[in-house]
N, C-alpha and C. Protein backbone atom coordinates (compact mmCIF):
# COMPACT_ATOMS: atom_id res chain seq x y z
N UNK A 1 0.84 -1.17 0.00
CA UNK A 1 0.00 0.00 0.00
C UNK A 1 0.89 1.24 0.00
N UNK A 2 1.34 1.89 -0.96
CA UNK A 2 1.90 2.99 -1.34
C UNK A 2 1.52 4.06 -0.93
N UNK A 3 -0.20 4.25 -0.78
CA UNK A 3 -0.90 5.64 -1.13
C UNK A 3 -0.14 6.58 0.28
N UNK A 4 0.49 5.63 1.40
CA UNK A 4 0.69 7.05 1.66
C UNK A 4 1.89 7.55 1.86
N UNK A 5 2.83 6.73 1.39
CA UNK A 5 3.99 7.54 1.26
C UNK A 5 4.33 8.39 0.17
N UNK A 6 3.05 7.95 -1.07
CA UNK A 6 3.05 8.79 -2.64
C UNK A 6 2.38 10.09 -1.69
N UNK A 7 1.48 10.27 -1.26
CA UNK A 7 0.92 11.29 -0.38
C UNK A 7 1.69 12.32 0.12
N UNK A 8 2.85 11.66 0.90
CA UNK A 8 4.02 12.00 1.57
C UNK A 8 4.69 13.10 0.67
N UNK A 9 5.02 12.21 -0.61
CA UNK A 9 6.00 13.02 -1.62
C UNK A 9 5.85 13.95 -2.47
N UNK A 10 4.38 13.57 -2.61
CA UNK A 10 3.29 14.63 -3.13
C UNK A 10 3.02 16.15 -2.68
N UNK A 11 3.99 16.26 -1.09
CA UNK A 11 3.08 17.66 -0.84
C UNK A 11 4.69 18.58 -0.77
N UNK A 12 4.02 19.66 -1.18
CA UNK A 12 4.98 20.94 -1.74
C UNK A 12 5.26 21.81 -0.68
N UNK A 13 6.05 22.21 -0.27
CA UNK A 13 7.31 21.50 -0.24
C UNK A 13 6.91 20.15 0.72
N UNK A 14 8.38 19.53 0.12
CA UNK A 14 8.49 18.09 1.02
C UNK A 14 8.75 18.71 2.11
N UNK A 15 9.58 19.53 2.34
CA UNK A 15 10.49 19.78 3.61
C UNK A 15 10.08 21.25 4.00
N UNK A 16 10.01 21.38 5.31
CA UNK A 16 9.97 22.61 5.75
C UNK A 16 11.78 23.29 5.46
N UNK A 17 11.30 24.19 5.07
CA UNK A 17 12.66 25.21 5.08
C UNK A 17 14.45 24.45 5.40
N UNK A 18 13.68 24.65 6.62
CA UNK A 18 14.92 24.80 8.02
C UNK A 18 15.60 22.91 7.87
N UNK A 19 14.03 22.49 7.87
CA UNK A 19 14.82 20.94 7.80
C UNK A 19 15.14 20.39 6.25
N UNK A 20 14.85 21.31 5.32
CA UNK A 20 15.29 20.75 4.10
C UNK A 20 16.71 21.10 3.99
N UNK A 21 17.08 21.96 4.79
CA UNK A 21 18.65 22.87 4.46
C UNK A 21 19.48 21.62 5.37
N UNK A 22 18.94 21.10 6.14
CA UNK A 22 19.86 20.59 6.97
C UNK A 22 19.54 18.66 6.53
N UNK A 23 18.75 18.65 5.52
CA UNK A 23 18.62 17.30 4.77
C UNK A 23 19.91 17.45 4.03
N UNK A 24 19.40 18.57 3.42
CA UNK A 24 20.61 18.56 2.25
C UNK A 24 22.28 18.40 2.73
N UNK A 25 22.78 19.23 4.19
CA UNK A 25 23.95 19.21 5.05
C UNK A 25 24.31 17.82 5.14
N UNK A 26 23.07 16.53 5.86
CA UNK A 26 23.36 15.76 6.02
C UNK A 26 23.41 14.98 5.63
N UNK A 27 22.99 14.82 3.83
CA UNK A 27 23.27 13.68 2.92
C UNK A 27 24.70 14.29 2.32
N UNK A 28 25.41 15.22 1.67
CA UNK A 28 26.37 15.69 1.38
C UNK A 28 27.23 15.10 2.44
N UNK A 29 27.47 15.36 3.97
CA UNK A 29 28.06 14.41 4.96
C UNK A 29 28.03 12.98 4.65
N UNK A 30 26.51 12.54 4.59
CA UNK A 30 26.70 10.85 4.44
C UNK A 30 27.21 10.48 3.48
N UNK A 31 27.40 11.36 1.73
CA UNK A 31 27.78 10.56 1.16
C UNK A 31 29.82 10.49 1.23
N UNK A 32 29.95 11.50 1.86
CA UNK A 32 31.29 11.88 2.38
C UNK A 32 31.99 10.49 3.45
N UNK A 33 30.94 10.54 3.90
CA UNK A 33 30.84 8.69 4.82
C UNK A 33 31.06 8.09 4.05
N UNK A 34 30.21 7.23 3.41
CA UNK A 34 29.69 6.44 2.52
C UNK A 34 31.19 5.85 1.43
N UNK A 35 31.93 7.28 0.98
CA UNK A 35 32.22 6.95 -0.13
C UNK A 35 33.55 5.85 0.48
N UNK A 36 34.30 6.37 1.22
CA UNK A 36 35.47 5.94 1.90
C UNK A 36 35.11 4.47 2.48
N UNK A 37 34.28 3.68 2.12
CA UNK A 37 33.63 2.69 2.29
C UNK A 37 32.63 1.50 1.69
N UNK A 38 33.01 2.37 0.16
CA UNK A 38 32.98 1.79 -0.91
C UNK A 38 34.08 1.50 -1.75
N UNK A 39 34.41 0.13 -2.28
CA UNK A 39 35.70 0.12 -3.34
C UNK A 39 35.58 0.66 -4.20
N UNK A 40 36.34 1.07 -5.24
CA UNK A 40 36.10 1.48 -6.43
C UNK A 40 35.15 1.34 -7.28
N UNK A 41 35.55 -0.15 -7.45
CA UNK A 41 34.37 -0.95 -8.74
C UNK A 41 33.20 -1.23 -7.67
N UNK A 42 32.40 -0.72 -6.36
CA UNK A 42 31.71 -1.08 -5.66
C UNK A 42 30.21 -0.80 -6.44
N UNK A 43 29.39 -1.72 -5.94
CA UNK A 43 28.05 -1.53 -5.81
C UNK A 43 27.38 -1.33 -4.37
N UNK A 44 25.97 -0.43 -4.88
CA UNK A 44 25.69 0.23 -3.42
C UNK A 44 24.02 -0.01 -3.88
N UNK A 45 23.53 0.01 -2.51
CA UNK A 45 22.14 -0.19 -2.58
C UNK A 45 21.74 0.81 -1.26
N UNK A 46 20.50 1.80 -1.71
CA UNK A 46 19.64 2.38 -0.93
C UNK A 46 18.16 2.04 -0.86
N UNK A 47 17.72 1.07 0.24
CA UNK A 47 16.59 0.41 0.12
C UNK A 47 16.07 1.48 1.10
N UNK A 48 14.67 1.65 0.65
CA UNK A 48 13.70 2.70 1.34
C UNK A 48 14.62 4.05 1.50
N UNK A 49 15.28 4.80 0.33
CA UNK A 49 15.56 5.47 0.63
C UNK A 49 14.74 6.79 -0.14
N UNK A 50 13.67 6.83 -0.44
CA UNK A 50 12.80 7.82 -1.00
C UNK A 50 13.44 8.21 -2.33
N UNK A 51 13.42 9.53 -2.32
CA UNK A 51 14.42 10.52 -3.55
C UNK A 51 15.89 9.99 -4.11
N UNK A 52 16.24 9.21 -3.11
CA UNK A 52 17.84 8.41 -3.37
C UNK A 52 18.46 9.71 -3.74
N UNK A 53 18.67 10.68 -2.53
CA UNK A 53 19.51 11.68 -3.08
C UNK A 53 20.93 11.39 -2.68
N UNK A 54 21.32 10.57 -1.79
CA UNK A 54 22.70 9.96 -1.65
C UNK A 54 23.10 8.82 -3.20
N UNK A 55 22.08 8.33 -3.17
CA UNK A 55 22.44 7.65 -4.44
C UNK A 55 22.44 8.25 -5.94
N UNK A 56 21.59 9.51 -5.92
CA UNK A 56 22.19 10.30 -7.11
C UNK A 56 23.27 10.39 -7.10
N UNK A 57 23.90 11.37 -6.01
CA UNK A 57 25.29 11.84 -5.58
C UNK A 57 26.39 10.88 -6.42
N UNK A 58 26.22 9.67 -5.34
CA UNK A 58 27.00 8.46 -5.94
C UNK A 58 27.34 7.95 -7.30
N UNK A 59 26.27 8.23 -7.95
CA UNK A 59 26.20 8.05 -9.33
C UNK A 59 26.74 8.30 -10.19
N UNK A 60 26.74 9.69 -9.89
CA UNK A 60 27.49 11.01 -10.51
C UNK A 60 28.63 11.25 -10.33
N UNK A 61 29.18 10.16 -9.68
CA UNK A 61 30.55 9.78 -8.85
C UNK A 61 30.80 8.66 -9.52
N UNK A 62 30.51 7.59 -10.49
CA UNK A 62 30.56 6.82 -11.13
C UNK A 62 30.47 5.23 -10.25
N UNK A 63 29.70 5.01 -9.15
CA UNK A 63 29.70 4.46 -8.65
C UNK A 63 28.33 3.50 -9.46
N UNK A 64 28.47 2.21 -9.22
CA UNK A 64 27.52 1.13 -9.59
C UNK A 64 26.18 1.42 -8.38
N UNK A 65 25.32 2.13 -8.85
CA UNK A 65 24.21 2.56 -7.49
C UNK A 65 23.19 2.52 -7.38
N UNK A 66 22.35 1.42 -6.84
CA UNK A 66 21.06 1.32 -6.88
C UNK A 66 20.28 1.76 -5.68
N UNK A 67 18.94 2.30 -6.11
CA UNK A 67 17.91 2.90 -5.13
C UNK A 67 16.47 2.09 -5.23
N UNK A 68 16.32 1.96 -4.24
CA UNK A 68 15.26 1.17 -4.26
C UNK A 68 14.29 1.69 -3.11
N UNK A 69 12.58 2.12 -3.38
CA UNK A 69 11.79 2.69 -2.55
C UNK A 69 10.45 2.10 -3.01
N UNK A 70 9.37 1.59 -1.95
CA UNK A 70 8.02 1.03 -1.68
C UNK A 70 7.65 1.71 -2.47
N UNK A 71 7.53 3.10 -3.10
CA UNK A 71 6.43 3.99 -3.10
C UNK A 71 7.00 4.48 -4.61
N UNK A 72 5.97 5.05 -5.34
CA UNK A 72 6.55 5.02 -6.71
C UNK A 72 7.15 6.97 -7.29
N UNK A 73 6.40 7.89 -6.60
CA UNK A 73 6.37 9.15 -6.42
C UNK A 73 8.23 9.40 -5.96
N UNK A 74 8.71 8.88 -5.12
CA UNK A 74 9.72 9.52 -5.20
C UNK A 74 10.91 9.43 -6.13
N UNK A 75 10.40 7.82 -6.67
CA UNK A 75 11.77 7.59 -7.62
C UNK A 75 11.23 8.10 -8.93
N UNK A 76 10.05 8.59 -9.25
CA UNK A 76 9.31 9.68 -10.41
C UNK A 76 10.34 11.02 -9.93
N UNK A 77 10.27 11.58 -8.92
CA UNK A 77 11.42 12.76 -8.14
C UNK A 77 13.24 12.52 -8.61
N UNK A 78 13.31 11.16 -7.90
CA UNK A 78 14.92 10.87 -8.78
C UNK A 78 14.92 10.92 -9.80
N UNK A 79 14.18 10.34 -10.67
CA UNK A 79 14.14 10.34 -12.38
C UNK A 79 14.41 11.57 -12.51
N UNK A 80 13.17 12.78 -12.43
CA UNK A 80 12.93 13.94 -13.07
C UNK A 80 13.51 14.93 -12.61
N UNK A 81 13.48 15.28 -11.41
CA UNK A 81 14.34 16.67 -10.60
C UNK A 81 15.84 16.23 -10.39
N UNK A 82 16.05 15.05 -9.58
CA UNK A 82 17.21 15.18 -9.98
C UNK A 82 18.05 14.20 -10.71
N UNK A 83 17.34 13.53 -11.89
CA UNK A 83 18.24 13.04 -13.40
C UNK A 83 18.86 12.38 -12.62
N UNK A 84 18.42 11.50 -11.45
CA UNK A 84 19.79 10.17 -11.03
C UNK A 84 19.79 9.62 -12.01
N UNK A 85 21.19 8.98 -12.43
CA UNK A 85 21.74 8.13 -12.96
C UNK A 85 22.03 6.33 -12.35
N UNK A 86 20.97 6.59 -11.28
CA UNK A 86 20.78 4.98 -10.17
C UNK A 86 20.27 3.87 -11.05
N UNK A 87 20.41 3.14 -10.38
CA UNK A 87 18.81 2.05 -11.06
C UNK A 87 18.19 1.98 -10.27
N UNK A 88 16.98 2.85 -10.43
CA UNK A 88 15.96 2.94 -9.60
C UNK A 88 14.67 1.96 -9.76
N UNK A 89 14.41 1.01 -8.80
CA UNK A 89 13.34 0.05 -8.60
C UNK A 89 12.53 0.10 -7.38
N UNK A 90 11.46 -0.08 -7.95
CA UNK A 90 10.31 0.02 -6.61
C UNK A 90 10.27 -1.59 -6.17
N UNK A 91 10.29 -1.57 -4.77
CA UNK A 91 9.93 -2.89 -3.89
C UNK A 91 10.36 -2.68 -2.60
N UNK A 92 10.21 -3.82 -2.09
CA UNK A 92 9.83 -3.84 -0.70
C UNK A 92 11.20 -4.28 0.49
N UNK A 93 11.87 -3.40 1.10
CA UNK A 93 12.47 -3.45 1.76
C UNK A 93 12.57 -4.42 2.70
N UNK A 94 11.66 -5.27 3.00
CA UNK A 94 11.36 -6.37 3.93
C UNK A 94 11.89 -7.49 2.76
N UNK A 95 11.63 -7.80 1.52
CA UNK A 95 11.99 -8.33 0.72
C UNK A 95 12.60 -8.07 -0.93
N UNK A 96 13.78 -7.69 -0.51
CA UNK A 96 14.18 -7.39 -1.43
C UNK A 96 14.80 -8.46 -2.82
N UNK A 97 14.63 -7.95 -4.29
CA UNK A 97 14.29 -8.77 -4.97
C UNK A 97 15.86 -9.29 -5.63
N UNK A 98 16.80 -9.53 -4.78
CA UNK A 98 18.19 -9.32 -5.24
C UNK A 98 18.94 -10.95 -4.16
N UNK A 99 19.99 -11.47 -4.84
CA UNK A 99 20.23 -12.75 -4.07
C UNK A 99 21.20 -12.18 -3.44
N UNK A 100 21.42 -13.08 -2.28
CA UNK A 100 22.66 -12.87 -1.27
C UNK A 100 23.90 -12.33 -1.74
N UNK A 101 24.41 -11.26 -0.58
CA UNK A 101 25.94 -10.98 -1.32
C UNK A 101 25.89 -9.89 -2.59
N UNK A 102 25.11 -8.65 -2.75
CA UNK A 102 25.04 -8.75 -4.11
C UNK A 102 25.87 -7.04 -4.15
N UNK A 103 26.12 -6.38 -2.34
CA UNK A 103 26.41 -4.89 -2.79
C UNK A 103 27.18 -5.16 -1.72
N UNK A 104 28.33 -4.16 -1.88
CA UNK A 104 29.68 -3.94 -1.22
C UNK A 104 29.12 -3.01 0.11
N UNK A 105 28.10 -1.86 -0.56
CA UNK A 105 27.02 -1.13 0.82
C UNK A 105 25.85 -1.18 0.31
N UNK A 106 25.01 -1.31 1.80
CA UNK A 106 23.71 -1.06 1.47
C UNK A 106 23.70 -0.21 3.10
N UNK A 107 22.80 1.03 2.58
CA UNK A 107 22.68 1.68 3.24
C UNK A 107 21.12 2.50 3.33
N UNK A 108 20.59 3.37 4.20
CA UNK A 108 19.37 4.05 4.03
C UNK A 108 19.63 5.27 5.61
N UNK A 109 18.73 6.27 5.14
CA UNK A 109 18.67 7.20 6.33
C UNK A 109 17.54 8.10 6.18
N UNK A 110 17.23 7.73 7.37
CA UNK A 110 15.50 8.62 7.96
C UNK A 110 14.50 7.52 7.39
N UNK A 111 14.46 5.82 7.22
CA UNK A 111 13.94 5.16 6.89
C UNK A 111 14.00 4.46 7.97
N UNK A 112 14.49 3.90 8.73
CA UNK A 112 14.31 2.36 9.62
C UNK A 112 13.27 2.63 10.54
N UNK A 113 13.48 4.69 11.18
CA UNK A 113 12.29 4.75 12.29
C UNK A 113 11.17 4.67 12.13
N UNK A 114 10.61 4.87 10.61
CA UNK A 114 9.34 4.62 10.58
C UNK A 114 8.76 3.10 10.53
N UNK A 115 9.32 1.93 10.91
CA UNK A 115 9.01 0.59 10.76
C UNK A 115 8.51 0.28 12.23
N UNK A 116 7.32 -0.19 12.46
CA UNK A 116 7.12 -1.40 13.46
C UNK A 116 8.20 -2.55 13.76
N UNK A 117 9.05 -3.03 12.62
CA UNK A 117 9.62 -4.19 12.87
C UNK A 117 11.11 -3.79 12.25
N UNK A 118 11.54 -2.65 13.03
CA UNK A 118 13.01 -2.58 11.90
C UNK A 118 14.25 -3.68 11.79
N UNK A 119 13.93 -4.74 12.81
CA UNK A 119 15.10 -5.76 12.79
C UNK A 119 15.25 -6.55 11.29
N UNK A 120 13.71 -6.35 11.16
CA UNK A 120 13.34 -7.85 10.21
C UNK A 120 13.82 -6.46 8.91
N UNK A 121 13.74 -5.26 8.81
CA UNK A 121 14.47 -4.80 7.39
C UNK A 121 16.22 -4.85 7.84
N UNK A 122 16.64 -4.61 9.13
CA UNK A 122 18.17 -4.83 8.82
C UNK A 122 18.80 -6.05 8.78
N UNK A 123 17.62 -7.02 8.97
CA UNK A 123 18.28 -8.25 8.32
C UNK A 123 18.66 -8.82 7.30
N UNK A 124 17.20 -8.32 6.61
CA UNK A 124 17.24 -8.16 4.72
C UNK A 124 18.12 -7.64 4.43
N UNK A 125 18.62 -6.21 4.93
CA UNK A 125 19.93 -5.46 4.34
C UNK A 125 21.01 -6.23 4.37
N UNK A 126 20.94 -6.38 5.47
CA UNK A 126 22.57 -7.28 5.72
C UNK A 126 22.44 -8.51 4.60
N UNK A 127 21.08 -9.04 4.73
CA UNK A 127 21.19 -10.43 3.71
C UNK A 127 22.08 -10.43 2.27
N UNK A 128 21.56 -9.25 1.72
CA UNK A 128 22.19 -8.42 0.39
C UNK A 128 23.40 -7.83 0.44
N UNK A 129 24.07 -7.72 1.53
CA UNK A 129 25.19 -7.18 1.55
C UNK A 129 26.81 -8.23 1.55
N UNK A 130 27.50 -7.83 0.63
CA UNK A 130 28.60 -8.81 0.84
C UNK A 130 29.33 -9.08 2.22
N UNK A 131 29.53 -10.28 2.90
CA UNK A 131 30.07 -10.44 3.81
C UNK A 131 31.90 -10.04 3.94
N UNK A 132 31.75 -9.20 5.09
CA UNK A 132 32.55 -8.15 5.31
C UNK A 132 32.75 -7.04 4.84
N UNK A 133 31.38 -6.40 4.43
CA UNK A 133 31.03 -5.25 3.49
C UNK A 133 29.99 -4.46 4.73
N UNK A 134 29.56 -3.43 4.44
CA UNK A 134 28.96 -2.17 5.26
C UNK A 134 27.42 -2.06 5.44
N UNK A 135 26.90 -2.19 6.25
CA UNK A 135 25.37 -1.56 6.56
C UNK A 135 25.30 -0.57 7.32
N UNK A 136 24.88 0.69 6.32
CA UNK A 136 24.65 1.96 7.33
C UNK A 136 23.33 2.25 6.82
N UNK A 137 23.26 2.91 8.47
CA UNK A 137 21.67 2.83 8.62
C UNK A 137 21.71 4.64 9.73
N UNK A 138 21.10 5.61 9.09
CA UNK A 138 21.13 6.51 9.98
C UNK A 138 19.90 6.30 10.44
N UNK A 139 19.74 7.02 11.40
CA UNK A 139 18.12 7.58 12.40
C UNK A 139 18.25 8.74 13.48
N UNK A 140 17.23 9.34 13.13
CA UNK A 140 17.31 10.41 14.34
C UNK A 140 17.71 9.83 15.55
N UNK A 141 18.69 10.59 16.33
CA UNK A 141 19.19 10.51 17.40
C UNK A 141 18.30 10.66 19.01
N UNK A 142 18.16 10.53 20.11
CA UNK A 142 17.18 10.45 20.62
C UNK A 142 17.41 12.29 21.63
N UNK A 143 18.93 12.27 21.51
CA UNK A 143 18.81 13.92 21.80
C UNK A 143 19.51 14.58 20.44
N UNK A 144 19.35 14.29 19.44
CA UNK A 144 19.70 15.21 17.94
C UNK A 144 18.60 16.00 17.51
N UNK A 145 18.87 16.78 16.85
CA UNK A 145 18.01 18.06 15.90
C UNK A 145 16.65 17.59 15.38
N UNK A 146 16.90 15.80 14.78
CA UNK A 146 15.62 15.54 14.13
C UNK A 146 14.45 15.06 14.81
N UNK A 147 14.96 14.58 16.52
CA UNK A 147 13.86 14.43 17.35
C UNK A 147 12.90 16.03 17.77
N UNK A 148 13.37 16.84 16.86
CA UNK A 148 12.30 18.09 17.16
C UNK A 148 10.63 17.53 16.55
N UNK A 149 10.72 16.52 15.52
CA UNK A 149 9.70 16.24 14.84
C UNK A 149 8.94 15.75 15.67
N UNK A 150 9.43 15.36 17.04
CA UNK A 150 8.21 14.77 18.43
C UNK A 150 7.40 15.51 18.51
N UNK A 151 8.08 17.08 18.56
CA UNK A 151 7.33 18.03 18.83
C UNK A 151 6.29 18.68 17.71
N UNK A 152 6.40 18.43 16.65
CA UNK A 152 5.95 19.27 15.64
C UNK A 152 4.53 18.66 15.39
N UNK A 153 3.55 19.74 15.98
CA UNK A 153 2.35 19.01 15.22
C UNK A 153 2.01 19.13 13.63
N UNK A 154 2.90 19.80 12.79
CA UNK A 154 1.85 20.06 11.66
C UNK A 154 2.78 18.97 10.57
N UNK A 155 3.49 17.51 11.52
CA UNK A 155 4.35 16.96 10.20
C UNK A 155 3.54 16.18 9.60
N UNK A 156 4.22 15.54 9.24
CA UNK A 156 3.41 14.43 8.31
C UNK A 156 2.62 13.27 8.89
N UNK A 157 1.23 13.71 9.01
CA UNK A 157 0.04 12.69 9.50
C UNK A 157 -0.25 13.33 10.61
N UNK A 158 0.01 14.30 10.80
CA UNK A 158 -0.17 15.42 11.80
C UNK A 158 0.50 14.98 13.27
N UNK A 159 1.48 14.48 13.04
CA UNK A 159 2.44 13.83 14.31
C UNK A 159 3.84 13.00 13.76
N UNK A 160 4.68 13.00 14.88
CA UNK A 160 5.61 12.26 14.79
C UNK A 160 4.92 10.69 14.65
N UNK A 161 5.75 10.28 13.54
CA UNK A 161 5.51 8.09 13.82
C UNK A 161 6.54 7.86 13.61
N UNK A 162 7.86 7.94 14.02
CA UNK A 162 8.81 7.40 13.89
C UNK A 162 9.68 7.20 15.56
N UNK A 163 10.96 6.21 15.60
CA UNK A 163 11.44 5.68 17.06
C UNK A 163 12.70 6.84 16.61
N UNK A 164 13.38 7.59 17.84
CA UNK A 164 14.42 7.97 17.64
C UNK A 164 15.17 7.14 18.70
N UNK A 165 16.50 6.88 18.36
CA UNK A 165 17.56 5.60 18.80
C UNK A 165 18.71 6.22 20.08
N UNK A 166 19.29 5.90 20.96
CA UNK A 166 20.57 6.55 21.49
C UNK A 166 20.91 5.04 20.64
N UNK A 167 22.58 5.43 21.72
CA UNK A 167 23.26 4.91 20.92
C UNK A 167 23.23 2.89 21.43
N UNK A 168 22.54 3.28 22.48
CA UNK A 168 22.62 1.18 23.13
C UNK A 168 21.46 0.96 22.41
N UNK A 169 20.65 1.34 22.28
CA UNK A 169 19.56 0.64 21.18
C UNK A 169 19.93 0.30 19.92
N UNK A 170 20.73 1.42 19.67
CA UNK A 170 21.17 1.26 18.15
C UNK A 170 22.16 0.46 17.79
N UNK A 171 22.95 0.03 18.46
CA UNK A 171 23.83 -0.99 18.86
C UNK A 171 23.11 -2.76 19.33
N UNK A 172 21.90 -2.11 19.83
CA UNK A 172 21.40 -3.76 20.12
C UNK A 172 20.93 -4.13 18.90
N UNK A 173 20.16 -3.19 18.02
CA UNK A 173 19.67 -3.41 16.83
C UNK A 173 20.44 -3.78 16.11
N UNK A 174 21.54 -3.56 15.48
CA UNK A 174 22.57 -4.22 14.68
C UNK A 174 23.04 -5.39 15.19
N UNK A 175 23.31 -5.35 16.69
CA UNK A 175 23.94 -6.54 17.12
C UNK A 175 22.84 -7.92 17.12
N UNK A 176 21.52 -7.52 17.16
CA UNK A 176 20.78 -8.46 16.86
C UNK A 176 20.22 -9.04 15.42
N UNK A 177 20.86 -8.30 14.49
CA UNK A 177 20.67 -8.35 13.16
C UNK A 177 21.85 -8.85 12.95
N UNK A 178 22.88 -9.77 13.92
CA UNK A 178 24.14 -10.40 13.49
C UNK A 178 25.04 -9.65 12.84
N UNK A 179 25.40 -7.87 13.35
CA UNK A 179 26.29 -7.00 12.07
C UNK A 179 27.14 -6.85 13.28
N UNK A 180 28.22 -6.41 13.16
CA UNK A 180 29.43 -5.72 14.27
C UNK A 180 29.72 -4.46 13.87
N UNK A 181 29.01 -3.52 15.03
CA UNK A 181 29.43 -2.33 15.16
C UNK A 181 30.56 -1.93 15.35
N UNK A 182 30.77 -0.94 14.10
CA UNK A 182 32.45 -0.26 13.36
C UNK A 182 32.17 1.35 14.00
């Protein structure tokens, strides 16, 4: 059921102001992460990552880079605004349509908090990821900038629905998804 994250992507602006300036800060950072953690000839996967604006980036960096999002509106956004050069496919993060081993990273950010069950997607990630290769996974922090959205009544669905993490949760979560925190 798409309709409501197409909903989501649908409304103008996506981002308030203040937090679009500081989207933009912090994917330019991640892909600054990211890259130093990819090989050369690497492949990369962003599952549920909306717009795949880290994976444009990447692209355009000549990196092998796929984006992959539930919802069909935002990768219409990668296509058209910003001309990624990804392979962009719609499906389902819980099951992704790719065999074991298949990306050097797979990564996503501002995606895991909105899940009821985020173990069962960082398992999938990891499933797809080459062994001894990278899963990064950002999330609002539980005292960072993006837990202001607790507060905000006018976000999206007229409330916060997402978990923000410290850092022993976020650590149990990987460690229970069988990954070793780097």
């Amino acid at each position: 059921h798409t309709e409501i994250w197409d909903k989501y992507w649908k409304r103008i602006p996506v981002y308030d102001t203040i937090l679009d300036i500081l989207r933009k800060i912090m994917n330019v950072q991640l892909r600054r992460y990211l890259v130093k953690r990819i090989p050369v000839s690497g492949a990369t996967l962003e599952p549920g990552g909306g717009s795949a604006f880290v994976s444009a980036m990447l692209a355009e960096e000549g990196y092998a880079t796929s984006a992959m999002d539930y919802a069909s509106i935002p990768l219409k956004i990668a296509q058209e605004q910003l001309k990624s050069k990804a392979t962009l496919i719609q499906g389902d993060l819980f099951n992704m349509p790719f065999v074991d081993e298949s990306f050097d990273l797979t990564f996503n950010n501002s995606t895991m908090e909105h899940f009821k069950n985020p173990l069962d997607g960082l398992k999938e990630m990891t499933r797809v990821t080459k062994n001894g290769s990278y899963v990064f996974v950002g999330v609002p922090f539980t005292y960072g900038p993006l837990s202001i959205y607790k507060l905000k009544k006018s976000s999206f669905k007229d409330a916060w629905d997402g978990t923000t993490y410290d850092r022993k949760g976020l650590k149990k979560l990987f460690t229970d998804a069988g990954l070793e925190v780097v």
